[in-house]
C-alpha atoms as a PDB file:
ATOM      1  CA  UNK A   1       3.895  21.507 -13.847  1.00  0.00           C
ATOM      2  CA  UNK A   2       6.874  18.901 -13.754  1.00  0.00           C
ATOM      3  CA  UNK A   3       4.762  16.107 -15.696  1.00  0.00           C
ATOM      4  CA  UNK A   4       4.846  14.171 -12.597  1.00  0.00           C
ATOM      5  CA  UNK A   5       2.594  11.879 -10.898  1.00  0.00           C
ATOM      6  CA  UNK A   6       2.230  11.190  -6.914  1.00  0.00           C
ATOM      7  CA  UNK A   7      -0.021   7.811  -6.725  1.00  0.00           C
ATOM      8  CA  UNK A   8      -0.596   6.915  -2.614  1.00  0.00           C
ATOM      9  CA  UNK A   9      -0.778   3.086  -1.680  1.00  0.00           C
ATOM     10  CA  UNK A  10      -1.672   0.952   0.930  1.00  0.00           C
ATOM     11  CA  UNK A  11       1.340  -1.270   0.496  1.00  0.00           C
ATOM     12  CA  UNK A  12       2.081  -2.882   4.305  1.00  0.00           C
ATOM     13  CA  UNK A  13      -1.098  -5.118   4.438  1.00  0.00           C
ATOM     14  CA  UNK A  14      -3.718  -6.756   2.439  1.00  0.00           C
ATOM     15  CA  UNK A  15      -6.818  -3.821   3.332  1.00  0.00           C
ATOM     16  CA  UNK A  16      -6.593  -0.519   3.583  1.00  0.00           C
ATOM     17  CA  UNK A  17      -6.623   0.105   6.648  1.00  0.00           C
ATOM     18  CA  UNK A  18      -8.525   3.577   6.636  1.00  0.00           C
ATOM     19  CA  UNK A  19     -11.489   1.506   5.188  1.00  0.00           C
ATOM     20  CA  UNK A  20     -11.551  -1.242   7.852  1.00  0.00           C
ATOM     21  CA  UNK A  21     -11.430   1.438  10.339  1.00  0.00           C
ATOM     22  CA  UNK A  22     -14.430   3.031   8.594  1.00  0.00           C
ATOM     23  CA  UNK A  23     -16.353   0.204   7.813  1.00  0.00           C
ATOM     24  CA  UNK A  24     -16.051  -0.315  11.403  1.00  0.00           C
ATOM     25  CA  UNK A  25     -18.069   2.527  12.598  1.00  0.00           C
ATOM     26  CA  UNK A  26     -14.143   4.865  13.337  1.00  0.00           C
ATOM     27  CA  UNK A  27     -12.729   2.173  15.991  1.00  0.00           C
ATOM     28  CA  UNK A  28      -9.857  -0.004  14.776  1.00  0.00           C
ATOM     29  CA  UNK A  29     -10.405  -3.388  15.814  1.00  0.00           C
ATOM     30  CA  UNK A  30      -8.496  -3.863  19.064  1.00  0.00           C
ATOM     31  CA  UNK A  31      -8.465  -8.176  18.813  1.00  0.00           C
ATOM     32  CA  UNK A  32      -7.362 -10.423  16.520  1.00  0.00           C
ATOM     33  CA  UNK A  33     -11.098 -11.835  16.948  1.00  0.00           C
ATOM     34  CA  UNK A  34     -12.492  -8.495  16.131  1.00  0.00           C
ATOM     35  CA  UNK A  35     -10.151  -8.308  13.651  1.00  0.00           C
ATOM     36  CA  UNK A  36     -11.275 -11.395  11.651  1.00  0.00           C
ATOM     37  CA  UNK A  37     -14.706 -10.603  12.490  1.00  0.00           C
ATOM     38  CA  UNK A  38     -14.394  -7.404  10.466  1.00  0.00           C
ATOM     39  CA  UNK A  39     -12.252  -8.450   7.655  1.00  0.00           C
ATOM     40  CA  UNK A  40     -15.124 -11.700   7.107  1.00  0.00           C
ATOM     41  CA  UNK A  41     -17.971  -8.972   6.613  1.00  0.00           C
ATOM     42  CA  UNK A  42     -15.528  -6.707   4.054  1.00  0.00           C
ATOM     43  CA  UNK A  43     -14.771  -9.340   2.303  1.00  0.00           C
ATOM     44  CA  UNK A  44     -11.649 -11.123  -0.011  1.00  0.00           C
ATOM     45  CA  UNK A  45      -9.085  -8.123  -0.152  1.00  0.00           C
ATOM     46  CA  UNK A  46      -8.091  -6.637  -3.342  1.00  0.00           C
ATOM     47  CA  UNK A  47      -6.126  -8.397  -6.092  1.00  0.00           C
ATOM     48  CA  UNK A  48      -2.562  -7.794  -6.317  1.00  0.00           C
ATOM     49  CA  UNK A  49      -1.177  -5.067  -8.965  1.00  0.00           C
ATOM     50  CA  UNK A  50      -0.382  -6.999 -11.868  1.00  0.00           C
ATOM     51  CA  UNK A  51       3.651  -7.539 -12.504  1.00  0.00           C
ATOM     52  CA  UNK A  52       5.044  -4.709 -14.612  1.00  0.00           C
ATOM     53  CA  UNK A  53       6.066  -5.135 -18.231  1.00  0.00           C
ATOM     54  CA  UNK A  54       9.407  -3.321 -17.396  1.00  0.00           C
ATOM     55  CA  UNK A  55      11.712  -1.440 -14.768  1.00  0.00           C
ATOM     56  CA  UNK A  56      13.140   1.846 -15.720  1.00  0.00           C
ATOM     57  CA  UNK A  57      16.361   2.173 -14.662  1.00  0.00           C
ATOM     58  CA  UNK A  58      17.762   3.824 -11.256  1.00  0.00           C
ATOM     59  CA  UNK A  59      18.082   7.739 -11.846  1.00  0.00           C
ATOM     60  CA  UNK A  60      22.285   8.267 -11.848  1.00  0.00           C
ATOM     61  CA  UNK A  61      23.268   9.388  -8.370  1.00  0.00           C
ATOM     62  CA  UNK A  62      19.852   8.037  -6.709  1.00  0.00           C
ATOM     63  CA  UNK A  63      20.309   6.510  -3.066  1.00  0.00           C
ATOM     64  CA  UNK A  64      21.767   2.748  -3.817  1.00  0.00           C
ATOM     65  CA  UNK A  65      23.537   3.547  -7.349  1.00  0.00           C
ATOM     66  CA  UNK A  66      26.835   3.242  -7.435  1.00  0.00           C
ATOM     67  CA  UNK A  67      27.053   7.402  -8.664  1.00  0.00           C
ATOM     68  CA  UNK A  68      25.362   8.159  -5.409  1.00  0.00           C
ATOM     69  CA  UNK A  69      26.947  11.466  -4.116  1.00  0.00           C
ATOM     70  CA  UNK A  70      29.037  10.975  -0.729  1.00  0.00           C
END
């Protein structure tokens, strides 16, 4: 309705996390050995977004600008 879009990403480590978890039969790895163990049968993780072309700029009053409301 508002022309906007919600896009969800991992964004705190280099595999999703839910798909480790799965690809592990449900159990998150519990070691750093089981850990590597699991990430060497996934596979190389994903390559990076590429760099955007260009930044909008901050929405006046958004958290950070200086028209942020007190």
């Amino acid at each position: 309705q508002a022309g906007v879009e919600v896009v969800g990403r991992v964004g705190h480590t280099l595999y999703d996390t839910d798909m480790l978890v799965a690809r592990n039969g449900g159990k998150p790895p519990l070691t750093m050995q089981a850990f590597t163990k699991l990430v060497d049968k996934v596979g190389a993780p994903a390559a990076p977004l590429p760099i955007p072309a260009t930044i909008p700029p901050p929405t006046p009053g958004a958290p950070g600008t200086e028209e942020e409301a007190v």
